[in-house]
C-alpha atoms as a PDB file:
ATOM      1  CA  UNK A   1     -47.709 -61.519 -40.896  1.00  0.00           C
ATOM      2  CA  UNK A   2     -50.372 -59.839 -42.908  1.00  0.00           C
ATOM      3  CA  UNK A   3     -49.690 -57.146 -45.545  1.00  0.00           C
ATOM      4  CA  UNK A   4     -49.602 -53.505 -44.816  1.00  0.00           C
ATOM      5  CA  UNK A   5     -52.708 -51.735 -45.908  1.00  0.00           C
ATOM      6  CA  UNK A   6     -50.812 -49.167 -48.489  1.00  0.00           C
ATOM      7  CA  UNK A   7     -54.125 -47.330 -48.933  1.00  0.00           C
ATOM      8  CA  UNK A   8     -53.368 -43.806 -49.098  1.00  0.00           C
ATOM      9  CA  UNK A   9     -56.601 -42.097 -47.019  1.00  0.00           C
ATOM     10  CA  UNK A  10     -55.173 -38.286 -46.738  1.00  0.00           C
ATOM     11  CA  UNK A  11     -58.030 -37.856 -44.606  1.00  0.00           C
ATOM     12  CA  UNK A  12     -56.055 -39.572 -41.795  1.00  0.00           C
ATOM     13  CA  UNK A  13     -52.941 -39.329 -42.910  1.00  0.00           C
ATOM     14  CA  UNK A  14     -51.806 -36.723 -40.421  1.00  0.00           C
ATOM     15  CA  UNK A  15     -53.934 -37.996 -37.566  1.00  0.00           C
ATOM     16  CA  UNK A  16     -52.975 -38.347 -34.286  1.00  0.00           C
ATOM     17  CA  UNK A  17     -55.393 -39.582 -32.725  1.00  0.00           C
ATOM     18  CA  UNK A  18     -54.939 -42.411 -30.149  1.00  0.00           C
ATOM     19  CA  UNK A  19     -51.676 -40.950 -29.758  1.00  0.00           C
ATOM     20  CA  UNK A  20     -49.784 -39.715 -26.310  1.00  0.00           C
ATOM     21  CA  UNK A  21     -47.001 -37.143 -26.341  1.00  0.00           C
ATOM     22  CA  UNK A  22     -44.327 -35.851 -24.315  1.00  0.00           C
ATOM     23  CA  UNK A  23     -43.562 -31.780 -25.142  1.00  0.00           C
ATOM     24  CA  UNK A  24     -40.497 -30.588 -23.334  1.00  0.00           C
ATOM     25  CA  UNK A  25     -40.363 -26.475 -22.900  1.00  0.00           C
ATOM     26  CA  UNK A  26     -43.661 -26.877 -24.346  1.00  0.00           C
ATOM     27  CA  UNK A  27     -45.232 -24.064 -22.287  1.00  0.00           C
ATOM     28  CA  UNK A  28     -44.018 -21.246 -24.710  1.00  0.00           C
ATOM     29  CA  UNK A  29     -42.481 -21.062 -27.763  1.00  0.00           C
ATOM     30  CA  UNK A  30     -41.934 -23.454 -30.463  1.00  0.00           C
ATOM     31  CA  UNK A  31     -42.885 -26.210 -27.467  1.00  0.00           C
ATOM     32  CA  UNK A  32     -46.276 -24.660 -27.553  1.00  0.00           C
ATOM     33  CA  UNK A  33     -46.672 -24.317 -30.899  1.00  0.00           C
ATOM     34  CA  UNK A  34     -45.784 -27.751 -31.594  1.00  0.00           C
ATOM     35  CA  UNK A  35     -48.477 -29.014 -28.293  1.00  0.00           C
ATOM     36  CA  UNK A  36     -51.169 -26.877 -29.981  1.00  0.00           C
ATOM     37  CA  UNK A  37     -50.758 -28.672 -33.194  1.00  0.00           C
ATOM     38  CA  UNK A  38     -50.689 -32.001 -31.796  1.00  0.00           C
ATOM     39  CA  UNK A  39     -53.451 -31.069 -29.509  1.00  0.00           C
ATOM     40  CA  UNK A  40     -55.717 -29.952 -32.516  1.00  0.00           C
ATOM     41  CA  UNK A  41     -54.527 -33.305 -34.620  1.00  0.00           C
ATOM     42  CA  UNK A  42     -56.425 -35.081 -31.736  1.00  0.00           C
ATOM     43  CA  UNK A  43     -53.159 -36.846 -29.265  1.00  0.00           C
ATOM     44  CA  UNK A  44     -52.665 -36.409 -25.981  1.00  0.00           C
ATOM     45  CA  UNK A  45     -50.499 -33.993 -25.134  1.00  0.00           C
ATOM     46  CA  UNK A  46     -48.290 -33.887 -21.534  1.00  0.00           C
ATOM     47  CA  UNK A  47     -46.122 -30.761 -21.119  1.00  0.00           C
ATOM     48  CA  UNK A  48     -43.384 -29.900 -19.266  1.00  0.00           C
ATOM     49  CA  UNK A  49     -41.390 -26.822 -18.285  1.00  0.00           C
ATOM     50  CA  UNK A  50     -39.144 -25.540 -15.334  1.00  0.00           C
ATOM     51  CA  UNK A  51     -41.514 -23.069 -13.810  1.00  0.00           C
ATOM     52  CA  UNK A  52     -44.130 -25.007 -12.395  1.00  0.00           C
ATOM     53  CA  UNK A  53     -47.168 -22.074 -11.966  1.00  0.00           C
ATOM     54  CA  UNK A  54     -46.280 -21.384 -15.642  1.00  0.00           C
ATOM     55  CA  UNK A  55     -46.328 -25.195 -17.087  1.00  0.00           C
ATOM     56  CA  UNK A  56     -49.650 -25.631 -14.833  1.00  0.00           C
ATOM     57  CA  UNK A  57     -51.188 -22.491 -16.462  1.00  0.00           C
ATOM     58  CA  UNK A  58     -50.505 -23.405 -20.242  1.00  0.00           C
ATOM     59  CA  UNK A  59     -52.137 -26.696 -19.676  1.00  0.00           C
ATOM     60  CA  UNK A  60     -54.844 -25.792 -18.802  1.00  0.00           C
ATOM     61  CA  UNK A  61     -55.087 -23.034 -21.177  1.00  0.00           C
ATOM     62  CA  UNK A  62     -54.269 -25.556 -24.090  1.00  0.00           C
ATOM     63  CA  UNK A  63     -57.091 -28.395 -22.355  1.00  0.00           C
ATOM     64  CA  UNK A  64     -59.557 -26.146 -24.502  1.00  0.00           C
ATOM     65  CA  UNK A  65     -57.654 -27.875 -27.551  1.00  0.00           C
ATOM     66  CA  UNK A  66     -57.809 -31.576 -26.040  1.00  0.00           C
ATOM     67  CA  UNK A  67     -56.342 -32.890 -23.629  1.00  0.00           C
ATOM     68  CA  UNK A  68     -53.492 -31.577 -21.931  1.00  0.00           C
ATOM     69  CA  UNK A  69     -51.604 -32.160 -18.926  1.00  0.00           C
ATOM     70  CA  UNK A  70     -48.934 -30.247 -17.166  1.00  0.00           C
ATOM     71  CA  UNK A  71     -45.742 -32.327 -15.909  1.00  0.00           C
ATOM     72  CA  UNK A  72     -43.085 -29.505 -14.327  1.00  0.00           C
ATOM     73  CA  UNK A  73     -39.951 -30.610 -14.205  1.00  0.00           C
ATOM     74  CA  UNK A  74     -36.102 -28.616 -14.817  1.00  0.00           C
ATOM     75  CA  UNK A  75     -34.651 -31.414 -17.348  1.00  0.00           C
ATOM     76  CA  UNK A  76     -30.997 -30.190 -16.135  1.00  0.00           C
ATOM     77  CA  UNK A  77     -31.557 -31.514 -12.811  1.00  0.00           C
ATOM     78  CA  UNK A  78     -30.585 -35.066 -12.993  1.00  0.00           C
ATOM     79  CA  UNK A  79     -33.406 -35.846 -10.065  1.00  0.00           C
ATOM     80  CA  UNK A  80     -35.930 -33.720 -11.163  1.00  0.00           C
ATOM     81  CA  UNK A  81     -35.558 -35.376 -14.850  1.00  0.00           C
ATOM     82  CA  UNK A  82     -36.262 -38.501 -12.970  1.00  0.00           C
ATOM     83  CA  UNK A  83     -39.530 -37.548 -10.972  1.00  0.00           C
ATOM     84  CA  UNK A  84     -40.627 -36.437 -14.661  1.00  0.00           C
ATOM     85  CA  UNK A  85     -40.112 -40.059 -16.191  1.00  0.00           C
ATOM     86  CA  UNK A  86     -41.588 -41.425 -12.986  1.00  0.00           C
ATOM     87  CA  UNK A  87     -44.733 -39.022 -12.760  1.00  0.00           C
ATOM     88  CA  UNK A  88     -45.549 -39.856 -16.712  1.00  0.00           C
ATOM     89  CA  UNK A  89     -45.203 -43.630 -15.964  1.00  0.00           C
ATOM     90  CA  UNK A  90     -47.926 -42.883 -13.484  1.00  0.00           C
ATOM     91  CA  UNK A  91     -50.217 -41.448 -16.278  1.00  0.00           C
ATOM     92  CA  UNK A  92     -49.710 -43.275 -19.121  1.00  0.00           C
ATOM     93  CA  UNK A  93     -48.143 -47.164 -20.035  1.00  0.00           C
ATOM     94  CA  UNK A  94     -47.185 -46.241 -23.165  1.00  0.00           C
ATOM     95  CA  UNK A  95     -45.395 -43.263 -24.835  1.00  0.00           C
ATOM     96  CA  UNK A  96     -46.104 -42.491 -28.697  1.00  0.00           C
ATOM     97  CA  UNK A  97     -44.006 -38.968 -29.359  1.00  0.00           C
ATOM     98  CA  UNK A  98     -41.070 -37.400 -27.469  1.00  0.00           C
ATOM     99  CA  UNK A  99     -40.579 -33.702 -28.528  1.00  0.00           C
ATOM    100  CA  UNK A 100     -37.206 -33.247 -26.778  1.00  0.00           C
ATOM    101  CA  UNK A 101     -37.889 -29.107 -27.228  1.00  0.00           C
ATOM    102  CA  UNK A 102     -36.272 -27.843 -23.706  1.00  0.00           C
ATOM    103  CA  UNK A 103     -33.468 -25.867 -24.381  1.00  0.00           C
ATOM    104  CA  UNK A 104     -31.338 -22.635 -23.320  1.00  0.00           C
ATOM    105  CA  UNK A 105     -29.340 -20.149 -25.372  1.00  0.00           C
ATOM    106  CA  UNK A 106     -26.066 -17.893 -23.978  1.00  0.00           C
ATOM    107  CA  UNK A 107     -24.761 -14.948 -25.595  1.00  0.00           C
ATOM    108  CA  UNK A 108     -21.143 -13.147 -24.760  1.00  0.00           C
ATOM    109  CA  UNK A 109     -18.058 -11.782 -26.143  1.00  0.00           C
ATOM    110  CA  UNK A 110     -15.221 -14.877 -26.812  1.00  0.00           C
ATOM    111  CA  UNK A 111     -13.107 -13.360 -24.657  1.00  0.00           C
ATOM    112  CA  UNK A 112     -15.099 -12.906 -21.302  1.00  0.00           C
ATOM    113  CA  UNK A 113     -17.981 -15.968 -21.907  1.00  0.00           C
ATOM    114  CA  UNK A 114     -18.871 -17.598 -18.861  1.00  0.00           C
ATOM    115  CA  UNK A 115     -17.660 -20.819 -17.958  1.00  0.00           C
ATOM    116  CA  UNK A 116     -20.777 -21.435 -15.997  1.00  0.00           C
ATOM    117  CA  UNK A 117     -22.894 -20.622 -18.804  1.00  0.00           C
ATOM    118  CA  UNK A 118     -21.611 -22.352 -21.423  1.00  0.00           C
ATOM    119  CA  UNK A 119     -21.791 -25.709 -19.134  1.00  0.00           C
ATOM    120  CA  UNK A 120     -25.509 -24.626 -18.503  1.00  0.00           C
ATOM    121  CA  UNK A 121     -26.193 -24.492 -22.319  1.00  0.00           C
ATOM    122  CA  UNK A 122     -24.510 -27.995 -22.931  1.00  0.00           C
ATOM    123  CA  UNK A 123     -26.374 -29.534 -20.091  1.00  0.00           C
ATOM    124  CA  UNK A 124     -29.715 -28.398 -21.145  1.00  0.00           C
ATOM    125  CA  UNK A 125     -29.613 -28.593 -25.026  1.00  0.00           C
ATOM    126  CA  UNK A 126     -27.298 -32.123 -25.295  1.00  0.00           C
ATOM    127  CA  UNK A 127     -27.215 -34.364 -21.996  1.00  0.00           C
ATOM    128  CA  UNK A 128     -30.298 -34.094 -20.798  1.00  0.00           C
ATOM    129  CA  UNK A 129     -31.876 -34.906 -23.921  1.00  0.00           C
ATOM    130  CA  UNK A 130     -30.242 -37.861 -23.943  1.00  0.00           C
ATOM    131  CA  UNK A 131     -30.648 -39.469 -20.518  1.00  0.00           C
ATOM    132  CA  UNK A 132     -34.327 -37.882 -21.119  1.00  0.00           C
ATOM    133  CA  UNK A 133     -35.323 -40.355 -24.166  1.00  0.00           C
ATOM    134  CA  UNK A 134     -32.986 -43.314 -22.838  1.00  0.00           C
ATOM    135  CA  UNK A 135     -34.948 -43.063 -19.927  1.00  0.00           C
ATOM    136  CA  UNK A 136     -38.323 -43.018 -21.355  1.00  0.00           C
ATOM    137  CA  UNK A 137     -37.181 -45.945 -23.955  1.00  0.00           C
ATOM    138  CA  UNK A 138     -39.239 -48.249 -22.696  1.00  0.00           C
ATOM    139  CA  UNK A 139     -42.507 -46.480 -22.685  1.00  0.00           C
ATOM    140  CA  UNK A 140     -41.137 -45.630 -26.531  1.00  0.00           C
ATOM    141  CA  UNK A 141     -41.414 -48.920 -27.634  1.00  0.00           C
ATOM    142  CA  UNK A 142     -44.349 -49.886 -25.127  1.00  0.00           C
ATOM    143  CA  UNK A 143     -46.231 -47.483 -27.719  1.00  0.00           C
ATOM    144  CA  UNK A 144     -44.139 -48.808 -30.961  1.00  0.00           C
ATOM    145  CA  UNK A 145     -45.376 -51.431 -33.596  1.00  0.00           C
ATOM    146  CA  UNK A 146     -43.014 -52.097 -37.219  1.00  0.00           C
ATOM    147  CA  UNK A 147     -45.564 -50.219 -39.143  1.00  0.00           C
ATOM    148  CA  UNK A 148     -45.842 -47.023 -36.661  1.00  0.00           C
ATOM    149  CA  UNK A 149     -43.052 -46.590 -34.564  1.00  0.00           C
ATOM    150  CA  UNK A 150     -42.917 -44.351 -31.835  1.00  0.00           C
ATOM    151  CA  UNK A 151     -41.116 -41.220 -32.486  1.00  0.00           C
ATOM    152  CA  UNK A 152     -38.485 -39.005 -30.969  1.00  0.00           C
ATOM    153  CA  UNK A 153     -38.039 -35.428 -32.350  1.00  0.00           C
ATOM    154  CA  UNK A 154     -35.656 -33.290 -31.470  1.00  0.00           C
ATOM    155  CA  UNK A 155     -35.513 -29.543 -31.624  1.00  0.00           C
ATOM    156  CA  UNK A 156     -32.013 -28.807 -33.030  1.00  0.00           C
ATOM    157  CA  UNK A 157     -31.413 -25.177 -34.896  1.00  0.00           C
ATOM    158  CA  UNK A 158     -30.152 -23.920 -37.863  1.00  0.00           C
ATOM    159  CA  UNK A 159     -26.960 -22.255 -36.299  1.00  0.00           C
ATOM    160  CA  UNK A 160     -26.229 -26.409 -35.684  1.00  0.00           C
ATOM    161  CA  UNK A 161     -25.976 -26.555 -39.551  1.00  0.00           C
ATOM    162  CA  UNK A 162     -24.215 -22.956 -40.310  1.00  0.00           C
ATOM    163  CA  UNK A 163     -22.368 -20.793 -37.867  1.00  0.00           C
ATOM    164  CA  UNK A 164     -24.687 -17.821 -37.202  1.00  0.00           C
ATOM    165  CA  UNK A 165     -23.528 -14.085 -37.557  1.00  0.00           C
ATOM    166  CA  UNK A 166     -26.640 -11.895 -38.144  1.00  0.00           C
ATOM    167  CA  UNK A 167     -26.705 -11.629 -34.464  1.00  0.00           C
ATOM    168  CA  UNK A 168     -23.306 -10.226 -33.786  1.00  0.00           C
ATOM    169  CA  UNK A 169     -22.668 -11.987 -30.522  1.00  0.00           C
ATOM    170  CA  UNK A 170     -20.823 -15.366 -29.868  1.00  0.00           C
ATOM    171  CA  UNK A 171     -23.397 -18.277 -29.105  1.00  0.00           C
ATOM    172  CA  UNK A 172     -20.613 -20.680 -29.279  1.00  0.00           C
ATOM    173  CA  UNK A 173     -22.163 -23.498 -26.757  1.00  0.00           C
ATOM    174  CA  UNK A 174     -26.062 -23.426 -28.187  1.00  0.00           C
ATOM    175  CA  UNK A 175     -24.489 -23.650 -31.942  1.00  0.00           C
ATOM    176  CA  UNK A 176     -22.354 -26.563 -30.676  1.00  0.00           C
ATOM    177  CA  UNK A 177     -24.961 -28.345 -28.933  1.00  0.00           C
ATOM    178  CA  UNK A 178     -27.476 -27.881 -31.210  1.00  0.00           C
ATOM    179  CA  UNK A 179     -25.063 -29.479 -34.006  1.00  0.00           C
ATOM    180  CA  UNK A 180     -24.229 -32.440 -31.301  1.00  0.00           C
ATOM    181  CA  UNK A 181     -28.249 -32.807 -31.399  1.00  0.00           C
ATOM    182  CA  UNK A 182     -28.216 -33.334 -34.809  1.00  0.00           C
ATOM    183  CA  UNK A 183     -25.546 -35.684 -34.524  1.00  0.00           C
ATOM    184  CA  UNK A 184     -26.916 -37.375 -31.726  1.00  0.00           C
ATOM    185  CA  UNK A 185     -30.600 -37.830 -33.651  1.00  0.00           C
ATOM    186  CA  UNK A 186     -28.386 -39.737 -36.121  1.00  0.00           C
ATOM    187  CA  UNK A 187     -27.029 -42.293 -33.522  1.00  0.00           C
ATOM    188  CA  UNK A 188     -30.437 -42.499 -31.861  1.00  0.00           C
ATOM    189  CA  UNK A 189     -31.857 -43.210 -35.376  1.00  0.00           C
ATOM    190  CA  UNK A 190     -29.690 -46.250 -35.258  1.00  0.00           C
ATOM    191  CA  UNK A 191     -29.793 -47.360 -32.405  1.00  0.00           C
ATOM    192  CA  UNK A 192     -33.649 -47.355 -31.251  1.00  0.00           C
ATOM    193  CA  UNK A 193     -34.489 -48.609 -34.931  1.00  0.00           C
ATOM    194  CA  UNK A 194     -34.423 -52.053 -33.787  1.00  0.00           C
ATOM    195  CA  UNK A 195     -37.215 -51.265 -30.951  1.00  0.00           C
ATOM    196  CA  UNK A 196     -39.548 -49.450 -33.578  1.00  0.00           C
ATOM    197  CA  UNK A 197     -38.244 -46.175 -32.670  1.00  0.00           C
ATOM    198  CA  UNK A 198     -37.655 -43.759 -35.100  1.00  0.00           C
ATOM    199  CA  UNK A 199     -35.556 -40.722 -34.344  1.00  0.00           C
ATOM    200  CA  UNK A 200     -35.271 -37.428 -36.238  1.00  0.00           C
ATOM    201  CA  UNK A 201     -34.413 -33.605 -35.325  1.00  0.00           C
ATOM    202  CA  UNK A 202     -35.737 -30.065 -36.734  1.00  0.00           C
ATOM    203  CA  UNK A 203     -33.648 -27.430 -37.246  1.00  0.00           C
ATOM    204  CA  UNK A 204     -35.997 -23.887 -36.768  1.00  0.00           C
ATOM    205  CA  UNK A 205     -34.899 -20.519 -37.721  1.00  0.00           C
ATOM    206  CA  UNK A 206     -36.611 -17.740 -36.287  1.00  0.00           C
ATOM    207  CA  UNK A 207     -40.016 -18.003 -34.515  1.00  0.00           C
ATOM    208  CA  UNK A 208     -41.464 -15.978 -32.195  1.00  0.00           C
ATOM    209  CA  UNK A 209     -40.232 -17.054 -28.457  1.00  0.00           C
ATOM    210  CA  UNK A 210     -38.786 -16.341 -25.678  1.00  0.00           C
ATOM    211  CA  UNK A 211     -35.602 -16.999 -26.695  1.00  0.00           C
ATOM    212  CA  UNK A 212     -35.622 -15.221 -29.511  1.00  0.00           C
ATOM    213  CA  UNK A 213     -37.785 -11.826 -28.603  1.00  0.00           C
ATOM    214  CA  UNK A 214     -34.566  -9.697 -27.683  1.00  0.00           C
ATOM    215  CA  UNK A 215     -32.867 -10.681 -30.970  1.00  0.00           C
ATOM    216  CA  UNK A 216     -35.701  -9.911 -32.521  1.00  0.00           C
ATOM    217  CA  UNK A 217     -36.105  -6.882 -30.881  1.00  0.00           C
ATOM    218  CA  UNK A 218     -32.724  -5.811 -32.247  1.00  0.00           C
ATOM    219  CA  UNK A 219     -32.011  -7.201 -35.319  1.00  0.00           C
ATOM    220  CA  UNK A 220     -35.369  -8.244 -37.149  1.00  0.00           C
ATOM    221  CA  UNK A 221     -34.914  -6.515 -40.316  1.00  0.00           C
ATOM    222  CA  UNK A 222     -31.529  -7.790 -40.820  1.00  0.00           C
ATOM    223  CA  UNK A 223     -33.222 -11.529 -39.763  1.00  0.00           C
ATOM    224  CA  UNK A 224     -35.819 -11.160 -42.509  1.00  0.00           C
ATOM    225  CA  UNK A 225     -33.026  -9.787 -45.043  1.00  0.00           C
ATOM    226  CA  UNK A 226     -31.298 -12.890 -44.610  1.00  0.00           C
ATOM    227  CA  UNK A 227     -33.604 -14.685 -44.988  1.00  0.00           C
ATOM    228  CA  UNK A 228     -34.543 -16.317 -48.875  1.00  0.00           C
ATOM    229  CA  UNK A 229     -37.976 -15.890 -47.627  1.00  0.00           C
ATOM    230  CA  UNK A 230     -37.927 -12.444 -46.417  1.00  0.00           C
ATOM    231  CA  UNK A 231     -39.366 -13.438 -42.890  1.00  0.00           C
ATOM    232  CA  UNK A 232     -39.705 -15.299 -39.974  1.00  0.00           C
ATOM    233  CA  UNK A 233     -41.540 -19.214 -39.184  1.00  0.00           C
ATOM    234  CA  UNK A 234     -45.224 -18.998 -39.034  1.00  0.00           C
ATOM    235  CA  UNK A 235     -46.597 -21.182 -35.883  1.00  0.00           C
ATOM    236  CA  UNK A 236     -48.302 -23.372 -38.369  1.00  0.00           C
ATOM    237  CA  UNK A 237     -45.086 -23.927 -40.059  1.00  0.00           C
ATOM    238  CA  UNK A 238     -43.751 -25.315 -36.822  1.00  0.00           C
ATOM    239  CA  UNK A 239     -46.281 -27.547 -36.211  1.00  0.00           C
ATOM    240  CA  UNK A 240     -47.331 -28.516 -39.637  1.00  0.00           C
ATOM    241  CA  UNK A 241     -43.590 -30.413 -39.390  1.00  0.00           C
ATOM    242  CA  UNK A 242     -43.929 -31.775 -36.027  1.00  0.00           C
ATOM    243  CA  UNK A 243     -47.294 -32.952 -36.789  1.00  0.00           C
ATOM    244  CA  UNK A 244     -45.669 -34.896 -40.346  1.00  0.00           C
ATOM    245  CA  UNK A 245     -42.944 -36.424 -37.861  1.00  0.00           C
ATOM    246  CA  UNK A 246     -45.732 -37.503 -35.611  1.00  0.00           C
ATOM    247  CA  UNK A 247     -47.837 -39.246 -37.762  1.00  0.00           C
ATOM    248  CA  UNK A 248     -48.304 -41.878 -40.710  1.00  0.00           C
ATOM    249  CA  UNK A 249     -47.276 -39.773 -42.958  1.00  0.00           C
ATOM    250  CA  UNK A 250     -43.639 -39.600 -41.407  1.00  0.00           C
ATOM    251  CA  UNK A 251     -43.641 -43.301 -40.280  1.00  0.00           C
ATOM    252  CA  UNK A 252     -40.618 -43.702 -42.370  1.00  0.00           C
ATOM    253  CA  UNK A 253     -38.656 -40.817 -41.897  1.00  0.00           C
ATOM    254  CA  UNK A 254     -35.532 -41.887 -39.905  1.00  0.00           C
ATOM    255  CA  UNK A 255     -32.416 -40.345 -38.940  1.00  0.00           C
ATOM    256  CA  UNK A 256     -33.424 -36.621 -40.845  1.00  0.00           C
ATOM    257  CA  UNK A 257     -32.130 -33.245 -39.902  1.00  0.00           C
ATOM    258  CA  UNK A 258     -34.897 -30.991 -41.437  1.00  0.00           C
ATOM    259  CA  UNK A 259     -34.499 -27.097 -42.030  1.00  0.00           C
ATOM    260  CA  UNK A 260     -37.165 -25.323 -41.013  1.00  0.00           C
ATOM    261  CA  UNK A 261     -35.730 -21.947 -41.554  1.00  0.00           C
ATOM    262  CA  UNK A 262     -36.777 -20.297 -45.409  1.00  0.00           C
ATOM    263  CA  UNK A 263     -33.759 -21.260 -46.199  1.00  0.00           C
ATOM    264  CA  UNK A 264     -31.623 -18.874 -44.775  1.00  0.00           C
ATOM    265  CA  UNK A 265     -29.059 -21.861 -43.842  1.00  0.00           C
ATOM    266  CA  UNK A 266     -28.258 -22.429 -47.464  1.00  0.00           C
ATOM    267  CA  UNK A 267     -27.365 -18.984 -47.678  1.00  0.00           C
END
């Protein structure tokens, strides 16, 4: 086997070009931010959402970046998630990045939250991510090599590594499953290691989604207090981090949990 080139060339250190990538929820949100980035870093980019005028739309508004391709799908469904694996199989024999980003948050008193919604939030945020990236394992490590694995990132939270209060209202199942993800990124780590896999999870604070408008909306200056920082994530901060985990620079990074939050989960 010949030796690694350990030339450091900055210039290309964060490239991803040549590269194809999955980005789940990737039509808004973090998901978008992190497409964009990857996108403007020069990979491939497929994303998928559950609306399928809105994941059709985004594409093609992000196609202006590179290339981008819309791939609709509602990851809780168990045969929908499978259409998705089949339709990217169609497109591509070889899968470089999985952004596992799709995700759904529920809100309500202890005493009156919903049975239905709590099963909802586990579903989304924790099993389907993982028949998601056991099913695509194989186009994983079609697109793997020892020296630059393929990579699976998962978006986990930082109310998975603290309990959150700021927002005054039990999120008991998305803190939960967003801790399980950053268990479960650990076992993956180990486990797809072998193939030339690595595995690793990010853990935002607040950005600007979706998700996160009404608590925003409500609560922002007690968000930025609480924050070390004084603020909320910057899209560039989201995908500056996605990009590292994407690319040679991050080609060793395995089995990491990484904060992306100012801090405000050591407080």
């Amino acid at each position: 086997m010949p030796a690694p080139d350990n030339t450091i060339d900055v210039a290309t250190l964060f490239d991803l070009t040549g590269k194809t990538a999955l980005v789940t929820g990737g039509s808004r949100g973090i998901g978008k931010m992190i497409a964009e980035g990857y996108l403007q870093a020069g990979a491939t980019v497929f994303i998928s959402s559950r609306k399928a005028a809105v994941c059709d739309t985004v594409a093609a508004e992000l196609s202006s970046l590179g290339p981008c391709h819309s791939l609709p799908a509602d990851l809780a469904n168990d045969a929908d998630r499978a259409r998705l694996v089949a339709a990217l199989a169609e497109r591509t024999d070889r899968l470089h990045i999985l952004v596992n980003n799709a995700g759904a948050a529920w809100g309500a008193p202890y005493e009156t939250f919903p049975e239905d919604g709590f099963r909802k939030v586990l579903e989304l945020n924790l099993t389907a991510l993982f028949f998601l990236t056991r099913d695509l394992t194989a186009l994983l490590s079609a697109g793997a090599t020892l020296d630059d694995p393929a990579r699976v990132i998962n978006i986990g939270s930082m109310d998975g590594l603290k309990v959150a209060t700021v927002l005054q209202t039990g999120t008991f199942p998305y803190s939960a499953s967003k801790a399980a993800v950053h268990h479960m990124t650990k076992a993956l780590a180990l486990e797809l290691a072998p193939r030339h896999i690595t595995a690793n999870a990010i853990a935002p604070g607040f950005f600007e989604s979706k998700m996160t408008e009404g608590s925003l909306d409500r609560f922002r200056g007690d968000i930025e207090r609480n924050c070390p920082l004084g603020r909320i994530g910057r899209p560039e901060e989201m995908a500056g981090i996605a990009i590292y985990l994407a690319s040679r620079a991050g080609a060793y990074t395995n089995g990491a949990v990484i904060p992306v939050d100012g801090g405000t989960s050591v407080t």
